[in-house]
Protein backbone atom coordinates (compact mmCIF):
# COMPACT_ATOMS: atom_id res chain seq x y z
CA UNK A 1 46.74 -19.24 88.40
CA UNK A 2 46.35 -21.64 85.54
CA UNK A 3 46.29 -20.55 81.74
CA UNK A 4 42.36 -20.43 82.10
CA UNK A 5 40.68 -19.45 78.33
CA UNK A 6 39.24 -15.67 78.92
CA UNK A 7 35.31 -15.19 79.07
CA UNK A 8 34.68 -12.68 76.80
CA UNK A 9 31.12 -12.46 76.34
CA UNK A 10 29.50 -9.04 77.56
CA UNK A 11 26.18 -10.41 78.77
CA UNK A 12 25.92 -13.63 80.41
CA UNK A 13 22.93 -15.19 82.63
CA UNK A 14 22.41 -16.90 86.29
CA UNK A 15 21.02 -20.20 86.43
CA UNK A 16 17.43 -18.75 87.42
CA UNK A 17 17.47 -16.34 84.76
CA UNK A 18 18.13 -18.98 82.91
CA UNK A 19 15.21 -21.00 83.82
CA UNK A 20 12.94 -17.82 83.61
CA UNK A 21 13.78 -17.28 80.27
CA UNK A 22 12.99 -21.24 79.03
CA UNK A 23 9.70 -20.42 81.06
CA UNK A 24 8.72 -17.44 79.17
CA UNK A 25 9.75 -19.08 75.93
CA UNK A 26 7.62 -22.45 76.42
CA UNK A 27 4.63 -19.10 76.87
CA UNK A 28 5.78 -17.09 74.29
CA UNK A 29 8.17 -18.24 71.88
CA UNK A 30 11.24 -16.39 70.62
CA UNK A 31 12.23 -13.92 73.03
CA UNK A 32 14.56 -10.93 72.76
CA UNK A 33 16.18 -8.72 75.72
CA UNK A 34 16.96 -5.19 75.65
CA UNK A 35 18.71 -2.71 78.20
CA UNK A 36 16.35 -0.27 79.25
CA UNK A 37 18.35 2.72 79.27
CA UNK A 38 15.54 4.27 82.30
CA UNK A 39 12.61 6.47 81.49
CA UNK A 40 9.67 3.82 82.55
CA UNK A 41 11.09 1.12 83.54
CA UNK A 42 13.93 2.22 84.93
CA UNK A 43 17.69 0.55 84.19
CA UNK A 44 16.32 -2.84 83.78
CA UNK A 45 16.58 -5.98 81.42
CA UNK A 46 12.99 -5.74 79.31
CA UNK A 47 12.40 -9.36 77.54
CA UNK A 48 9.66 -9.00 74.52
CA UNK A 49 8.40 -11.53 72.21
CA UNK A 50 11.16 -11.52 69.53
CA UNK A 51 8.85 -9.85 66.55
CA UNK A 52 7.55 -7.17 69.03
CA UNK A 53 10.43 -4.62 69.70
CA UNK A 54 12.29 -2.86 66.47
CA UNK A 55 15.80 -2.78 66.61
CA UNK A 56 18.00 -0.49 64.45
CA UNK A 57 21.48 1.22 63.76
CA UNK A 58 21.61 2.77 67.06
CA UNK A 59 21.44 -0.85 69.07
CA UNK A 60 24.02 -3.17 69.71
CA UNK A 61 24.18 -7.02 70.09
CA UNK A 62 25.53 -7.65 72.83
CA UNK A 63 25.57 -10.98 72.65
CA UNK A 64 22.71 -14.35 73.58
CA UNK A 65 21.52 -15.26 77.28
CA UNK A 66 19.14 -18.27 77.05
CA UNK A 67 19.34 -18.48 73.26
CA UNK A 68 17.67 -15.31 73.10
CA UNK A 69 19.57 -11.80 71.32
CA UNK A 70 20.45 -9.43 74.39
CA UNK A 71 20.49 -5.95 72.86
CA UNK A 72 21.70 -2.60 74.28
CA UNK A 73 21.71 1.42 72.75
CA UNK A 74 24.57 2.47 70.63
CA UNK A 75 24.75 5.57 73.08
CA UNK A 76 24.11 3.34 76.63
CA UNK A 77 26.56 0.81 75.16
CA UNK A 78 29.45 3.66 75.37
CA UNK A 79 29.12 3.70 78.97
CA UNK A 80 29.09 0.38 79.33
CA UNK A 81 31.71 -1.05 76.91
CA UNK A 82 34.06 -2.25 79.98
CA UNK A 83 31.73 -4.15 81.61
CA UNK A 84 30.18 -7.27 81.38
CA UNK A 85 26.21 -7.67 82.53
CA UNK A 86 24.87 -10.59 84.65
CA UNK A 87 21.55 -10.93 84.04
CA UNK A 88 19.57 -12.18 87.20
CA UNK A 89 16.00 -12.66 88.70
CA UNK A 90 14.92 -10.98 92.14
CA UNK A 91 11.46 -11.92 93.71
CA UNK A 92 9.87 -8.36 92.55
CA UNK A 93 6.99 -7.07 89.82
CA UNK A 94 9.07 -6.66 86.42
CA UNK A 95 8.65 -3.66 84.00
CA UNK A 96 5.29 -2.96 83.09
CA UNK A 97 6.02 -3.76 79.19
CA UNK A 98 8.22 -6.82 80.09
CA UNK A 99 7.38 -10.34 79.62
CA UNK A 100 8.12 -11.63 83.12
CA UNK A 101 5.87 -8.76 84.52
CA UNK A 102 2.72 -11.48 86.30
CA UNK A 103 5.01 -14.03 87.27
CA UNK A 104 6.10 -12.17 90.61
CA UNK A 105 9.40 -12.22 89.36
CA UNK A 106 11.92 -9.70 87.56
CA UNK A 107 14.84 -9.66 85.74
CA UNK A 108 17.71 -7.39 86.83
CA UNK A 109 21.39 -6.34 85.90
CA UNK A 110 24.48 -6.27 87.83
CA UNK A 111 28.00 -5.80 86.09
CA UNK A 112 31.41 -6.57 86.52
CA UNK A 113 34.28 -4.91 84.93
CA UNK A 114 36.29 -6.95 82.86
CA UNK A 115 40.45 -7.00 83.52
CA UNK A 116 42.90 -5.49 81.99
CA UNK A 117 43.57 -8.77 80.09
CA UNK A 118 39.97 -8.90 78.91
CA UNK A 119 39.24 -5.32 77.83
CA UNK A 120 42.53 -5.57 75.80
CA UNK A 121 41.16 -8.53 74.08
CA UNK A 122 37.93 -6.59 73.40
C-alpha cells in the first residue's frame, strides 16, 4: 500500500465509452451527459448535443467524461453523493432521446462507493 494520490472525481469513463463519445462528437459536436433519473429511459446516461438539453439550479456537475459536462439532479444527486459512476457501453439500443441511440450501442452506469478516505475528502 503505497501513498497513491486519491481519485476523487465522481464520474469517470471506460475506454469504449470513451471512444463512443469522440465518435458522437466528430457527428455532432459538443456533447453533454445527463443521469436519467428513470421515467422513459430508464436509469441511464442520456448524451445530447450540448445546446439541446437546459440545465438549471436543480442539476449538478458532476464532473467531465470525454471532455464533455456529465450532469446529474440536485434531488438524484442526494442518493448518490457516495458513489462514484463509471460510465460504460453495452452492445444494446440506447434511450430513445439519446445520441448513441442508431449506433447499436448504449451507454450505461455502474457505481462504486468511494472509501472512507475518499468520502471524507469529499
Amino acid at each position: 500500500m503505497g501513498d497513491q494520490p486519491l481519485d476523487l472525481r465522481r464520474v469517470v469513463a471506460t475506454e469504449a465509452a470513451l471512444a463512443l463519445i469522440e465518435e458522437l462528437q466528430r457527428q455532432h459536436g459538443a456533447l453533454m451527459f445527463h443521469q436519467s433519473g428513470g421515467c422513459c429511459d430508464g436509469s441511464a446516461p442520456m448524451c445530447f448535443p450540448r445546446d439541446g438539453f437546459l440545465v438549471g439550479a436543480a442539476d449538478v456537475l458532476l464532473g467531465e467524461i470525454g471532455g464533455q459536462p456529465f450532469y446529474m439532479s440536485r434531488a438524484q444527486f442526494a442518493y448518490w453523493r457516495h458513489t462514484r459512476l463509471i460510465i460504460d457501453v453495452v452492445p444494446g439500443r440506447g434511450g430513445m432521446f439519446s445520441l448513441e441511440g442508431p449506433t447499436g450501442r448504449r451507454f450505461l452506469t455502474r457505481s462504486e462507493l468511494f472509501s472512507d478516505v475518499e468520502d471524507a475528502c469529499l
